[in-house]
C-alpha atoms as a PDB file:
ATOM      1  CA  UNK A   1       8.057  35.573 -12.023  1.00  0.00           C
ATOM      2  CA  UNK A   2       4.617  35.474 -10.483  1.00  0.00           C
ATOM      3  CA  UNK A   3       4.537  33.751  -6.895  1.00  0.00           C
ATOM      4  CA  UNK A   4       1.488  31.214  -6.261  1.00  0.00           C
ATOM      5  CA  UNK A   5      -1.074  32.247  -3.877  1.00  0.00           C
ATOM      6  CA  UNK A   6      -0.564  32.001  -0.774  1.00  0.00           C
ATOM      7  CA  UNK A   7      -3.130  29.092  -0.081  1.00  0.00           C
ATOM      8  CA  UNK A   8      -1.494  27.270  -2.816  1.00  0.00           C
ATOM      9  CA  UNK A   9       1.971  27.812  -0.463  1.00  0.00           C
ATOM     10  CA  UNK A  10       0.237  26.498   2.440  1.00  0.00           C
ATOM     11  CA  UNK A  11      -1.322  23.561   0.942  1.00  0.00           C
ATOM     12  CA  UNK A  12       1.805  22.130  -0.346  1.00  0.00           C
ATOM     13  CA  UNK A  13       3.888  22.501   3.231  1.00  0.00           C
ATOM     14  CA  UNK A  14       0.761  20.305   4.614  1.00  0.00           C
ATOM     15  CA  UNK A  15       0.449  17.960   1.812  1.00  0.00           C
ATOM     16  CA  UNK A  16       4.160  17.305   1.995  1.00  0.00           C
ATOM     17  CA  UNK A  17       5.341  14.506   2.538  1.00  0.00           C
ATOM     18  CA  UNK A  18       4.586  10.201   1.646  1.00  0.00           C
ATOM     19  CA  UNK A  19       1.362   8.671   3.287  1.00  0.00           C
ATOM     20  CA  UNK A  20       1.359   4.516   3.857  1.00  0.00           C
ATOM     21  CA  UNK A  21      -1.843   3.188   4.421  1.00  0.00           C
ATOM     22  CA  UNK A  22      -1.726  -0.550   6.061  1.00  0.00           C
ATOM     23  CA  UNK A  23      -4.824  -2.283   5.211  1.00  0.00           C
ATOM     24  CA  UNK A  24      -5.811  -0.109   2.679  1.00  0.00           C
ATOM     25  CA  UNK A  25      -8.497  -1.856   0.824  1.00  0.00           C
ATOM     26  CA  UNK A  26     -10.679  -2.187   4.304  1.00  0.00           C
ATOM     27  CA  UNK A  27     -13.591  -0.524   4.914  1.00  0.00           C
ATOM     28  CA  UNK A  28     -11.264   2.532   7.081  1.00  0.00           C
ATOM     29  CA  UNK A  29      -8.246   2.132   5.206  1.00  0.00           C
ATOM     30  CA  UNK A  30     -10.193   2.810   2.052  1.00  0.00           C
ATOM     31  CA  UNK A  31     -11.726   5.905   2.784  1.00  0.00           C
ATOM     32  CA  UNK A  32      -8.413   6.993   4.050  1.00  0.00           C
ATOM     33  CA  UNK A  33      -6.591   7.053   1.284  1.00  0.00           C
ATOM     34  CA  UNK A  34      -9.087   8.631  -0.468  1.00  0.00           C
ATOM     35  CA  UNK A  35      -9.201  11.584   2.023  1.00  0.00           C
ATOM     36  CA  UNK A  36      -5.509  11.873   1.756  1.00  0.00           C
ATOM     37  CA  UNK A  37      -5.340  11.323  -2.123  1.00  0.00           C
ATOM     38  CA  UNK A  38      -7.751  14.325  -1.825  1.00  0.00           C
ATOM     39  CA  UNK A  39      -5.831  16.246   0.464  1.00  0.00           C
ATOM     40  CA  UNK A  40      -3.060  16.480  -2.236  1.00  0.00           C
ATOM     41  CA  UNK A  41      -0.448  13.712  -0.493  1.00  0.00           C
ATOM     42  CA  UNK A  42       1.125  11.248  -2.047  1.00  0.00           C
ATOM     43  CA  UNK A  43      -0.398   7.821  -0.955  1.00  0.00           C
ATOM     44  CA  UNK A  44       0.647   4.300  -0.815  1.00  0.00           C
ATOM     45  CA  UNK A  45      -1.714   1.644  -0.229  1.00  0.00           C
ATOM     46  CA  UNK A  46      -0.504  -1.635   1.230  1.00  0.00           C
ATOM     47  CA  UNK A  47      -2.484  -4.409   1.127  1.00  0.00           C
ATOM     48  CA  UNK A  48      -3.502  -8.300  -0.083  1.00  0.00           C
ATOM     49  CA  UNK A  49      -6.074  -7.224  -2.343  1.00  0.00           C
ATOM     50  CA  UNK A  50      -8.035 -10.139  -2.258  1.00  0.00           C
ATOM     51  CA  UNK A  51     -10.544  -8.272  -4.486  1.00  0.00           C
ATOM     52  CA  UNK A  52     -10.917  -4.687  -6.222  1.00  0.00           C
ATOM     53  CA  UNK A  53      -9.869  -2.039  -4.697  1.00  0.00           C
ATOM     54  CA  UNK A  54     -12.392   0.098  -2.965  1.00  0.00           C
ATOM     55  CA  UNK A  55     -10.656   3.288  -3.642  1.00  0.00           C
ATOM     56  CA  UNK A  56     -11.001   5.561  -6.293  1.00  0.00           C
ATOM     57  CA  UNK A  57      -8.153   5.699  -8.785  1.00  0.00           C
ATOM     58  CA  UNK A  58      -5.730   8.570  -8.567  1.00  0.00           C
ATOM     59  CA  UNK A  59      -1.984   9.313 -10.135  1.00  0.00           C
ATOM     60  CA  UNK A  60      -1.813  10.053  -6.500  1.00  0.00           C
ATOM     61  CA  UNK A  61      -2.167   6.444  -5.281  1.00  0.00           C
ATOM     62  CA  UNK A  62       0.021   3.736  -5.602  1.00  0.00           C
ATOM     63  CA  UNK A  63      -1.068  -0.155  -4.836  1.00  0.00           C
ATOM     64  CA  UNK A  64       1.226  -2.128  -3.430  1.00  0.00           C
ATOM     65  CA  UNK A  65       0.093  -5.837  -2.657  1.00  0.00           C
ATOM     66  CA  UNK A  66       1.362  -7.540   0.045  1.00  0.00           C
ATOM     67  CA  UNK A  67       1.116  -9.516   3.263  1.00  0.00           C
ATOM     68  CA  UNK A  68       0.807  -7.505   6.768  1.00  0.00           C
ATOM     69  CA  UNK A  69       2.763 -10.600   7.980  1.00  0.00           C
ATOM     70  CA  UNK A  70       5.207 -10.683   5.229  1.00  0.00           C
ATOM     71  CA  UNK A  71       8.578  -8.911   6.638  1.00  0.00           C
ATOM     72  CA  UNK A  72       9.914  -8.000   3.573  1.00  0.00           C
ATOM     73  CA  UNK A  73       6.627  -6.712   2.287  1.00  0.00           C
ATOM     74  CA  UNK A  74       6.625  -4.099   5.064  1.00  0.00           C
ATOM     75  CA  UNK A  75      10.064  -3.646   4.472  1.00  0.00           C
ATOM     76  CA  UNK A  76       9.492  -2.496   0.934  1.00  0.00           C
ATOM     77  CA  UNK A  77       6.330  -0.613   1.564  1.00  0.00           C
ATOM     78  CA  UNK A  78       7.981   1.523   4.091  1.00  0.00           C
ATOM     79  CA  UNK A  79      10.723   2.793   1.713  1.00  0.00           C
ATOM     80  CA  UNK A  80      10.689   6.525   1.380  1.00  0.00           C
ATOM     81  CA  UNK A  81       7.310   6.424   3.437  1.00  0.00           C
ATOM     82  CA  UNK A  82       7.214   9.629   6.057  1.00  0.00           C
ATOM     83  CA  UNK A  83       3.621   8.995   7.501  1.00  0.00           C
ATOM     84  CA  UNK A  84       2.277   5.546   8.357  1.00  0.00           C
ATOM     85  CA  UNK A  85      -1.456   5.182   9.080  1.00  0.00           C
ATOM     86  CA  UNK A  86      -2.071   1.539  10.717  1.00  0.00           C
ATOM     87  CA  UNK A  87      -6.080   0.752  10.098  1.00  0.00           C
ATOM     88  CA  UNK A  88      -5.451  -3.110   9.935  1.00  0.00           C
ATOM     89  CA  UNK A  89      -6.748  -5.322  12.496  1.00  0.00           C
ATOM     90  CA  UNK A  90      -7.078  -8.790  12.241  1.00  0.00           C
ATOM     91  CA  UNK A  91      -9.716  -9.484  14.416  1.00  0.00           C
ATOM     92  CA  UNK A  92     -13.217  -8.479  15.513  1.00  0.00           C
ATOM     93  CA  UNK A  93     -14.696  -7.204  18.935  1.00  0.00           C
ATOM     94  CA  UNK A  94     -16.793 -10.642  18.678  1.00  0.00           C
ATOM     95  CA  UNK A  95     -14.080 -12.888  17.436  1.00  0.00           C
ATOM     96  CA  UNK A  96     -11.262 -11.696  20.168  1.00  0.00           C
ATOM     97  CA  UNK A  97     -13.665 -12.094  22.794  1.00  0.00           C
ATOM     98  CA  UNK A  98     -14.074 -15.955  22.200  1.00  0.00           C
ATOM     99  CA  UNK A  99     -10.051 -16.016  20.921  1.00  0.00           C
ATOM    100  CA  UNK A 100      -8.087 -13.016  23.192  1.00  0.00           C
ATOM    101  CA  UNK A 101      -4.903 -15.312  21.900  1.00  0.00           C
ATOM    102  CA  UNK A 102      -5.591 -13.779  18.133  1.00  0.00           C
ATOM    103  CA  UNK A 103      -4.861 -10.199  19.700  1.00  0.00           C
ATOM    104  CA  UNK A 104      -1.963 -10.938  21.674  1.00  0.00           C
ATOM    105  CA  UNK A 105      -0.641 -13.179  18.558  1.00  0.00           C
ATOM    106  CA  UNK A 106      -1.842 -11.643  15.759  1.00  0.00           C
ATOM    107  CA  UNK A 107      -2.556  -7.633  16.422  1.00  0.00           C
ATOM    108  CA  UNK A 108      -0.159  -6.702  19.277  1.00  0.00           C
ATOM    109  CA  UNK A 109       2.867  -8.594  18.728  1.00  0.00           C
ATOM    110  CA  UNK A 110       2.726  -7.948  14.949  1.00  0.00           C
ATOM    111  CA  UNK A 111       2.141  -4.394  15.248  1.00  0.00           C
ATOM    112  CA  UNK A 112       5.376  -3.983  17.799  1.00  0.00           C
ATOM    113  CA  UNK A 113       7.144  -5.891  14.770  1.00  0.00           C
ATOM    114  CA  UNK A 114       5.823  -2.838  12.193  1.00  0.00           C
ATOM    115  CA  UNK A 115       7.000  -0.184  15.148  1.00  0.00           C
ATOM    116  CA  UNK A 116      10.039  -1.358  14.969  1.00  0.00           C
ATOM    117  CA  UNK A 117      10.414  -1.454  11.223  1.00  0.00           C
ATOM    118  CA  UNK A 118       9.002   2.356  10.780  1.00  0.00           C
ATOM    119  CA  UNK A 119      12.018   3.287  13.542  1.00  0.00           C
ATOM    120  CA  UNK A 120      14.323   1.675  10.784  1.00  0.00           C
ATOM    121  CA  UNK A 121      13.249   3.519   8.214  1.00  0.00           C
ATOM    122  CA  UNK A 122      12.935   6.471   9.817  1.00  0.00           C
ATOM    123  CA  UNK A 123       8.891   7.194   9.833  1.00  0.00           C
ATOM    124  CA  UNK A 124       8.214  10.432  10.921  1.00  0.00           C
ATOM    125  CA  UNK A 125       5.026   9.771  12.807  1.00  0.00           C
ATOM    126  CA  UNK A 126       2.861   6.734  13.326  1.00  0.00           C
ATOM    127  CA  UNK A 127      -0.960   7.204  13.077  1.00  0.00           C
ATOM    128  CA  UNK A 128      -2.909   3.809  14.559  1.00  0.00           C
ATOM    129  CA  UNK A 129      -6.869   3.748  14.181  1.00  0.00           C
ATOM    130  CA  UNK A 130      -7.585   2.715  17.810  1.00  0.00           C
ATOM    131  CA  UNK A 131     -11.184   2.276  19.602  1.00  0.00           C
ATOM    132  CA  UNK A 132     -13.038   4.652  21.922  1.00  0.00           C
ATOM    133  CA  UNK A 133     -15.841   2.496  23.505  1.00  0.00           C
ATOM    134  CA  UNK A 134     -13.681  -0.942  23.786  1.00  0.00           C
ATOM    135  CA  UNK A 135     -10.688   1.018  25.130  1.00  0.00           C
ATOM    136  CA  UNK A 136     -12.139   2.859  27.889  1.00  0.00           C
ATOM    137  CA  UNK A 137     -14.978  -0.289  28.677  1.00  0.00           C
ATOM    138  CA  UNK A 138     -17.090   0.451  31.439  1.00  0.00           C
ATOM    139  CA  UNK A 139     -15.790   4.217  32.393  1.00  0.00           C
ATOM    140  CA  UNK A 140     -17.473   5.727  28.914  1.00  0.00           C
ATOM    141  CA  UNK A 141     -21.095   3.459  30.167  1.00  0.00           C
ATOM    142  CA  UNK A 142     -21.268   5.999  33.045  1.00  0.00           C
ATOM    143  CA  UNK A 143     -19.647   9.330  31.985  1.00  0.00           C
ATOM    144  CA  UNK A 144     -18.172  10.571  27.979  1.00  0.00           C
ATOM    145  CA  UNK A 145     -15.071  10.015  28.490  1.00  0.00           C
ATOM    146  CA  UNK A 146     -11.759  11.696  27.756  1.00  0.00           C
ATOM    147  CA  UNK A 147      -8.240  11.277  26.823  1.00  0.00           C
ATOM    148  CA  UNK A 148      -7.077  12.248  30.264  1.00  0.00           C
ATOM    149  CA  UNK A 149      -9.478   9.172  31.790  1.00  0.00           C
ATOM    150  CA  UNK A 150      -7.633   6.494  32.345  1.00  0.00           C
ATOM    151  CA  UNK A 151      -9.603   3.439  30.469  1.00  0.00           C
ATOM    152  CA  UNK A 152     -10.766  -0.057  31.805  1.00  0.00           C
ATOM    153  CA  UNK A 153     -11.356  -2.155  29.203  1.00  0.00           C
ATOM    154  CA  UNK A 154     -13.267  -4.686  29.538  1.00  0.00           C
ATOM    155  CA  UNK A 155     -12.407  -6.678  26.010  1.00  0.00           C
ATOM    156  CA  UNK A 156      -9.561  -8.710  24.592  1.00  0.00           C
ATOM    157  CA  UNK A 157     -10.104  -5.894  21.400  1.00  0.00           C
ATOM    158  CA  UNK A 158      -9.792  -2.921  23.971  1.00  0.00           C
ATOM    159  CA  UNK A 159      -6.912  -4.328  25.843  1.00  0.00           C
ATOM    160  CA  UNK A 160      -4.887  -5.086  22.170  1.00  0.00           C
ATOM    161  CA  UNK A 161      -5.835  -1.744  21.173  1.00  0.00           C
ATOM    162  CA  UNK A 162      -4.854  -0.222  24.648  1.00  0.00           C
ATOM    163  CA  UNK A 163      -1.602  -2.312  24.451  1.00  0.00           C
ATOM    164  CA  UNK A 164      -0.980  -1.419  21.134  1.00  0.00           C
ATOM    165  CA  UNK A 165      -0.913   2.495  21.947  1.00  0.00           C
ATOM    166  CA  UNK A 166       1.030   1.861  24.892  1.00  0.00           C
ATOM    167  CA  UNK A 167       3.304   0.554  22.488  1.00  0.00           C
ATOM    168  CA  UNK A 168       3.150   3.161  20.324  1.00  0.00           C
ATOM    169  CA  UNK A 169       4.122   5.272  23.831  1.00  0.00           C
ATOM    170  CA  UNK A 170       6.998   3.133  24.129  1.00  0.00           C
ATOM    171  CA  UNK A 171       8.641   3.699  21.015  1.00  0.00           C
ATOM    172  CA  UNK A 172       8.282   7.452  21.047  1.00  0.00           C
ATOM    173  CA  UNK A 173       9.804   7.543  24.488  1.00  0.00           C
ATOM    174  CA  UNK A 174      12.952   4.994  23.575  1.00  0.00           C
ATOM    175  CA  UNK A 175      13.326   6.029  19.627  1.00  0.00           C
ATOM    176  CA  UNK A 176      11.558   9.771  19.436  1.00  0.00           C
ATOM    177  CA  UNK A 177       9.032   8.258  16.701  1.00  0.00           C
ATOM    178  CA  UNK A 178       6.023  10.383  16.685  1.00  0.00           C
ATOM    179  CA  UNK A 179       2.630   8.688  17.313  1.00  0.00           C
ATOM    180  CA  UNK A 180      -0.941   9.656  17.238  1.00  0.00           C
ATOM    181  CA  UNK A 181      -3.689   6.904  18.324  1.00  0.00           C
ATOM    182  CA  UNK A 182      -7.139   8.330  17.105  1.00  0.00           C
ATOM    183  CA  UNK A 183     -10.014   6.009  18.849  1.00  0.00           C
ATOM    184  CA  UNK A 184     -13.069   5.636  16.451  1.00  0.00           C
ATOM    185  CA  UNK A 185     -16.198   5.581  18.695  1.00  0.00           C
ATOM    186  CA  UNK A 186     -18.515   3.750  15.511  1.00  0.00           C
ATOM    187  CA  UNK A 187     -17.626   4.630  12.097  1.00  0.00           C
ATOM    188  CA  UNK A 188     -19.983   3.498   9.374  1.00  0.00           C
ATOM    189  CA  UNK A 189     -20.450   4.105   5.923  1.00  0.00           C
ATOM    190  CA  UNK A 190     -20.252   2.778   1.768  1.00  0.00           C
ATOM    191  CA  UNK A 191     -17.597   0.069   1.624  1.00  0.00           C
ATOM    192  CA  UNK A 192     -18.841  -1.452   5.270  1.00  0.00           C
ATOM    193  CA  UNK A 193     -19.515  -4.803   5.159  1.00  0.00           C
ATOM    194  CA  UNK A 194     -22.885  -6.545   5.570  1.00  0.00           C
ATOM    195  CA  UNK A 195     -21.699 -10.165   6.210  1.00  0.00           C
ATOM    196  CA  UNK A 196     -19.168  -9.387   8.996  1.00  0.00           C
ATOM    197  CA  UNK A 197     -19.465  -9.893  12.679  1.00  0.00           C
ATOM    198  CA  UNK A 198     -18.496  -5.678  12.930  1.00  0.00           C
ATOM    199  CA  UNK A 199     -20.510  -2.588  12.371  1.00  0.00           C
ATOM    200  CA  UNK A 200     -24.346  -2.883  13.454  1.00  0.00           C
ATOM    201  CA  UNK A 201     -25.489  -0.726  10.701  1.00  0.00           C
ATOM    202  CA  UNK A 202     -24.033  -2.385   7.692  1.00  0.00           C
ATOM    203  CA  UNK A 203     -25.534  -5.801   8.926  1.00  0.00           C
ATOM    204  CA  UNK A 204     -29.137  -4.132   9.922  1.00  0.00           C
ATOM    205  CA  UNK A 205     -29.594  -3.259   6.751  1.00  0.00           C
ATOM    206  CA  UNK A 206     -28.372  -6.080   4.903  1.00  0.00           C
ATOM    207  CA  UNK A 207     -30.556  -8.161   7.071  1.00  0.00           C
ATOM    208  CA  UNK A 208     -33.846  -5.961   6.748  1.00  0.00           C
ATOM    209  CA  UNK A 209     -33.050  -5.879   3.014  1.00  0.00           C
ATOM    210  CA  UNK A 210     -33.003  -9.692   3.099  1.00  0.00           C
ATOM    211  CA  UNK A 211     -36.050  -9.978   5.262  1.00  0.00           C
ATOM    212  CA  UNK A 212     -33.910 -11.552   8.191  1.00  0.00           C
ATOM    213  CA  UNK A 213     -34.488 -11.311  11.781  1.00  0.00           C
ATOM    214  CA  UNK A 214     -32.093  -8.199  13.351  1.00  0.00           C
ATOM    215  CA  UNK A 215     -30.690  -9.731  16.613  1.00  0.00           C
ATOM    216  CA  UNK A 216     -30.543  -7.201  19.499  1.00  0.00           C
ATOM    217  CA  UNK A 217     -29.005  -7.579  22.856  1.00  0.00           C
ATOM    218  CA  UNK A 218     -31.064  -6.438  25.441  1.00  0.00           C
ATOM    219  CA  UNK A 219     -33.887  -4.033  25.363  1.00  0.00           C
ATOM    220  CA  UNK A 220     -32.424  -1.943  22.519  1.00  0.00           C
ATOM    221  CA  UNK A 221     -31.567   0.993  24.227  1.00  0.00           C
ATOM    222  CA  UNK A 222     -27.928   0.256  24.127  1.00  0.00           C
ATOM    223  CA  UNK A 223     -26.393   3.204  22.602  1.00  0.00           C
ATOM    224  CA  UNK A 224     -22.915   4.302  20.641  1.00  0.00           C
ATOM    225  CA  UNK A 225     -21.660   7.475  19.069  1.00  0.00           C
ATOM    226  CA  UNK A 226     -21.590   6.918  14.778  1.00  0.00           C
ATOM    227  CA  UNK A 227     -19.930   8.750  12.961  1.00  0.00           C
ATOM    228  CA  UNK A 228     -19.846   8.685   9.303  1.00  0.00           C
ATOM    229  CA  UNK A 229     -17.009   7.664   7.626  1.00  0.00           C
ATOM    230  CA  UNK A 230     -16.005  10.672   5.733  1.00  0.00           C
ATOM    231  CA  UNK A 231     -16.350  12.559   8.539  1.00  0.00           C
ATOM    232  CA  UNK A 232     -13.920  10.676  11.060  1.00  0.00           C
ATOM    233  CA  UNK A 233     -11.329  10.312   7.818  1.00  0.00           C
ATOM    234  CA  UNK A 234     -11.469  14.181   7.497  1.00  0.00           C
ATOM    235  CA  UNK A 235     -10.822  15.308  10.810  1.00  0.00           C
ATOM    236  CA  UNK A 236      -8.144  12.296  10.934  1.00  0.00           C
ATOM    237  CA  UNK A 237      -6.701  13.213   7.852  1.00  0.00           C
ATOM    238  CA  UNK A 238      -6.817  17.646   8.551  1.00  0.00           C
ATOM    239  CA  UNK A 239      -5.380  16.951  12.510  1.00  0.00           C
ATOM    240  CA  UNK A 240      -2.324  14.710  11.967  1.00  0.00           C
ATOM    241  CA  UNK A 241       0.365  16.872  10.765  1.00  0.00           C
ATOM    242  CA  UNK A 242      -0.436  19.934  13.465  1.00  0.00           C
ATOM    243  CA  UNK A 243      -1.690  17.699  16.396  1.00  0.00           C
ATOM    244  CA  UNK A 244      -0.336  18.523  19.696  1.00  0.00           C
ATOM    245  CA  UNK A 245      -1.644  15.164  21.152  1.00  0.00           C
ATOM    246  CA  UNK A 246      -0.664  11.822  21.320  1.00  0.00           C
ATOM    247  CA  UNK A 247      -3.779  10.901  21.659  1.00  0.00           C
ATOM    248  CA  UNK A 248      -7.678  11.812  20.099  1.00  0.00           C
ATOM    249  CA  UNK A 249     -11.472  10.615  20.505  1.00  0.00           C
ATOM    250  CA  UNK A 250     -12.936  10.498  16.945  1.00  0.00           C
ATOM    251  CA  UNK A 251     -16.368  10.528  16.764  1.00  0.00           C
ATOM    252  CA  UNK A 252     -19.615  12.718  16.585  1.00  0.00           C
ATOM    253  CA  UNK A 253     -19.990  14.035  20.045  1.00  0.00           C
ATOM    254  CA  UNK A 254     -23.900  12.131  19.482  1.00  0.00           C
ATOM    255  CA  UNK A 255     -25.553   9.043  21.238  1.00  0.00           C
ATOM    256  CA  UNK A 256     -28.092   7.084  19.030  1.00  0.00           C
ATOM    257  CA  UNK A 257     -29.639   3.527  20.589  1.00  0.00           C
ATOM    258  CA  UNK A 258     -30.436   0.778  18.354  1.00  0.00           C
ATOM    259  CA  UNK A 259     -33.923   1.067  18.441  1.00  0.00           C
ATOM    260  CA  UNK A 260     -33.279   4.626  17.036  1.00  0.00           C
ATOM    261  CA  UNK A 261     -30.877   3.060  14.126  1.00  0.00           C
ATOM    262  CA  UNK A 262     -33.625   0.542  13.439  1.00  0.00           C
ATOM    263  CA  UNK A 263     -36.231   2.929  13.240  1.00  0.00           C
ATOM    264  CA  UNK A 264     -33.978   4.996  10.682  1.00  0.00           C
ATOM    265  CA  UNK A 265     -32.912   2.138   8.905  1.00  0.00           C
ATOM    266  CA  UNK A 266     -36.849   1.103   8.284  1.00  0.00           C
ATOM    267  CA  UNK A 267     -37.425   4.973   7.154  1.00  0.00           C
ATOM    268  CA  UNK A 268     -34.446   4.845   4.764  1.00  0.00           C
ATOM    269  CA  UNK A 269     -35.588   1.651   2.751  1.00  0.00           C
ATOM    270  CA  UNK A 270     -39.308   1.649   3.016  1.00  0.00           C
ATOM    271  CA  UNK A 271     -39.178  -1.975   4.787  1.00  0.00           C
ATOM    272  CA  UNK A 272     -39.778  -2.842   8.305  1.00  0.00           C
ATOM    273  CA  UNK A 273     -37.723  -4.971  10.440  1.00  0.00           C
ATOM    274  CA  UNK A 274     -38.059  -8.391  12.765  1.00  0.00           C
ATOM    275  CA  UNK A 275     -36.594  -8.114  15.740  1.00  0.00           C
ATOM    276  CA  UNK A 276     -35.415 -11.112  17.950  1.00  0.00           C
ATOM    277  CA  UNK A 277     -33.413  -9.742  21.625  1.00  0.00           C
ATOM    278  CA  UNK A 278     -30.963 -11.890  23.080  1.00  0.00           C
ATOM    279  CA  UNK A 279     -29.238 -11.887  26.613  1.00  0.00           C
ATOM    280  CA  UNK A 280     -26.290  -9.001  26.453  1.00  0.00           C
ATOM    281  CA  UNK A 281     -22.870 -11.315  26.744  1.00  0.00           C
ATOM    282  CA  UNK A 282     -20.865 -10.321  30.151  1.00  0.00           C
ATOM    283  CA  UNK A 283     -18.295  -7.976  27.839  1.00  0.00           C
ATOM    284  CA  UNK A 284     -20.939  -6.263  25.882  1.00  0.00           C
ATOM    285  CA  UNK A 285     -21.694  -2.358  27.020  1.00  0.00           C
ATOM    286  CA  UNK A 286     -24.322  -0.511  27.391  1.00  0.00           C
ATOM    287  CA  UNK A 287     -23.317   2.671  26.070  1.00  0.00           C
ATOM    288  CA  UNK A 288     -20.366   3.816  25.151  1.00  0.00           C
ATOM    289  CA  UNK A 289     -19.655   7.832  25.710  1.00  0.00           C
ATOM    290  CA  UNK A 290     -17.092   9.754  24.860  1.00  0.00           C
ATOM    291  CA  UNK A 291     -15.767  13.055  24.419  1.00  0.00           C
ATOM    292  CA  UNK A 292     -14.600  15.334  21.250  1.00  0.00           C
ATOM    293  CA  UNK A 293     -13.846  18.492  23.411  1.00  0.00           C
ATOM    294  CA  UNK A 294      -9.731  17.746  22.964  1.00  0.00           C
ATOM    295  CA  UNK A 295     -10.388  17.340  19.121  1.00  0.00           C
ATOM    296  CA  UNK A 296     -13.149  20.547  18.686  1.00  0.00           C
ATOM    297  CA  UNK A 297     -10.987  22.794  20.749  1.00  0.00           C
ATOM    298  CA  UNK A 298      -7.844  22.321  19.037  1.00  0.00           C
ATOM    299  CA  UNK A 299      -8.751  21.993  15.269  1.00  0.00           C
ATOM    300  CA  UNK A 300     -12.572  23.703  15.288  1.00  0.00           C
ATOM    301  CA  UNK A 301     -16.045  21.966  15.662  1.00  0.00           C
ATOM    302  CA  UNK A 302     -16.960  19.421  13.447  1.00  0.00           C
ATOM    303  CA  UNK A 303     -19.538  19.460  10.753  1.00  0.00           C
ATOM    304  CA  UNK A 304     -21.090  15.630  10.844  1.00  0.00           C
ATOM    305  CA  UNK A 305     -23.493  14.132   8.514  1.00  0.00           C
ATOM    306  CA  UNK A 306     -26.736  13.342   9.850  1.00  0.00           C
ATOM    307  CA  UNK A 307     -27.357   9.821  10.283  1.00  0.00           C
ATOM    308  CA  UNK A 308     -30.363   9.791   8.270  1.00  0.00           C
ATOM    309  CA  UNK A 309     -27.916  10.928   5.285  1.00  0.00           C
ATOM    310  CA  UNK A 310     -25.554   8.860   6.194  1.00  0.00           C
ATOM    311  CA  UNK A 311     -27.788   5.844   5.650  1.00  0.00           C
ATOM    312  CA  UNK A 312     -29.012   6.936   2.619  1.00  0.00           C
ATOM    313  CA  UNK A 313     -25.638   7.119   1.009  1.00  0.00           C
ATOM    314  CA  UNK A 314     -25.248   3.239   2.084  1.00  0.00           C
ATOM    315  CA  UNK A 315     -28.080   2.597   0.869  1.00  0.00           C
ATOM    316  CA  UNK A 316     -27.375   3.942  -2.608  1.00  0.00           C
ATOM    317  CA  UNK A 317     -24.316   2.577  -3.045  1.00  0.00           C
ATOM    318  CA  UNK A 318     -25.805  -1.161  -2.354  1.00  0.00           C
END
């Protein structure tokens, strides 16, 4: 009998294993499963479905609709599950900061109820898509911070997604279940929404496209690190198995301002953009830094989609 190749051998010890994706159908969640579908695992993908799903179809995917706040639903979903990847939030950086009872109510305290339900059924590790600038606030405005800093943020999203992975701390600690938090500096991508409150990107283009005024805080030379989606999904989805960490930045190890991602966005479509700048509001930060050296040195340096490609690819799939 001829043995498969050794590759082969390999791939199916890593692809081994049931993947649940909560929130599956979001603009994360969707690229997730894809990347794992890819990957070879087995995937299921929980969520309302309040329209199509984004994904691509696979025999390796199966939908399963239900409520993030329905017990039972989670109860169900988690049967024969062995990896859990949380990318469901129910609120926005802008919405908590005029709400911060929506992340205590709604995030947090639901997402301890969901730890406790994957130590029932036995998960073997927990992975929750956490944030790098709103967890570490002011520390990444002044130096690229690292999962060894200790983080100050300076949101009601930062501190639920700070709590939450605390949490997550908690549970390994009491129950042994395994936990990574991966913070996402700025994903963006196909699938992102143009109409929401999140992702600067999706809603600069939607609005140049329209012929809308793009409303900047400040001078514009606010910066973040984007990354594009596939890219954080692929090193998420090629760390999580062999990760020594509890804990990893996600993103492209690049700043780019806003008058930068204007200036590409105007390139990209051929139009040119109005531009009306507001006062900054007390939580918002100026830049937001951080570090990929735990991530590059462990699992290899990333290969990361320009952002000029990155755009294009949004702007093709509009």
């Amino acid at each position: 009998m001829t043995k498969p190749p050794i590759s082969e051998i390999i791939k199916d010890m890593l692809t081994s294993g049931k993947c649940l994706v909560i929130g599956a159908n979001g603009f994360v969640g969707s690229h997730l499963v894809d990347e794992l579908a890819e990957a070879g695992y087995a995937v299921r993908a929980f969520d309302r479905f309040s329209g199509p799903a984004q994904f691509k179809k696979s025999d390796q995917v199966e939908v399963f609709v239900g409520d993030i706040f329905d017990d039972q639903a989670i109860h169900e979903a988690l049967d024969g599950i062995d990896y859990v990847f949380h990318s469901f939030s129910a609120t926005t950086p802008f919405a908590s900061d005029n709400d911060p009872y929506g992340d205590i109510t709604l995030n947090m305290l639901r997402n301890v109820q969901i730890f406790e339900q994957c130590v029932e059924a036995k998960v073997k590790k927990v992975m929750f898509m956490s944030s790098g600038g709103a967890v570490y606030g002011t520390l990444s405005e002044h130096k690229e911070a690292n999962e060894m800093d200790a983080p100050i943020p300076v949101s009601p999203y930062g501190i639920g997604k700070l709590g939450t992975e605390y949490y997550l701390a908690y549970f390994n600690r009491k129950y042994g279940m395994k936990s990574i938090s991966y913070r996402l500096t700025n994903p963006y991508g196909p699938r992102q929404p143009s109409h929401s409150k999140q992702g600067v990107i999706p809603i600069f283009i939607g609005k140049i496209k329209a012929g809308e005024d793009l409303t900047v805080y400040g001078d514009g030379t606010s910066s973040r690190d984007y990354i594009y989606i596939r890219d954080a999904t692929k090193m998420i989805v090629e760390s999580f198995v062999k990760a020594e960490h509890h804990t990893y930045n996600i993103g492209s190890g690049r700043q780019t301002n806003l008058n930068e991602i204007i200036e590409s966005i105007e390139e990209a479509t051929g139009l040119s953009a109005k531009v009306s700048h507001l006062e900054a509001p007390k939580t918002f930060l100026q830049n937001a830094q951080v570090s990929i050296n735990r991530f590059t040195e462990e699992f290899g340096v990333v290969s990361n989609t320009a952002l000029t490609d990155g755009l294009k690819k949004i702007i093709s799939n509009l």
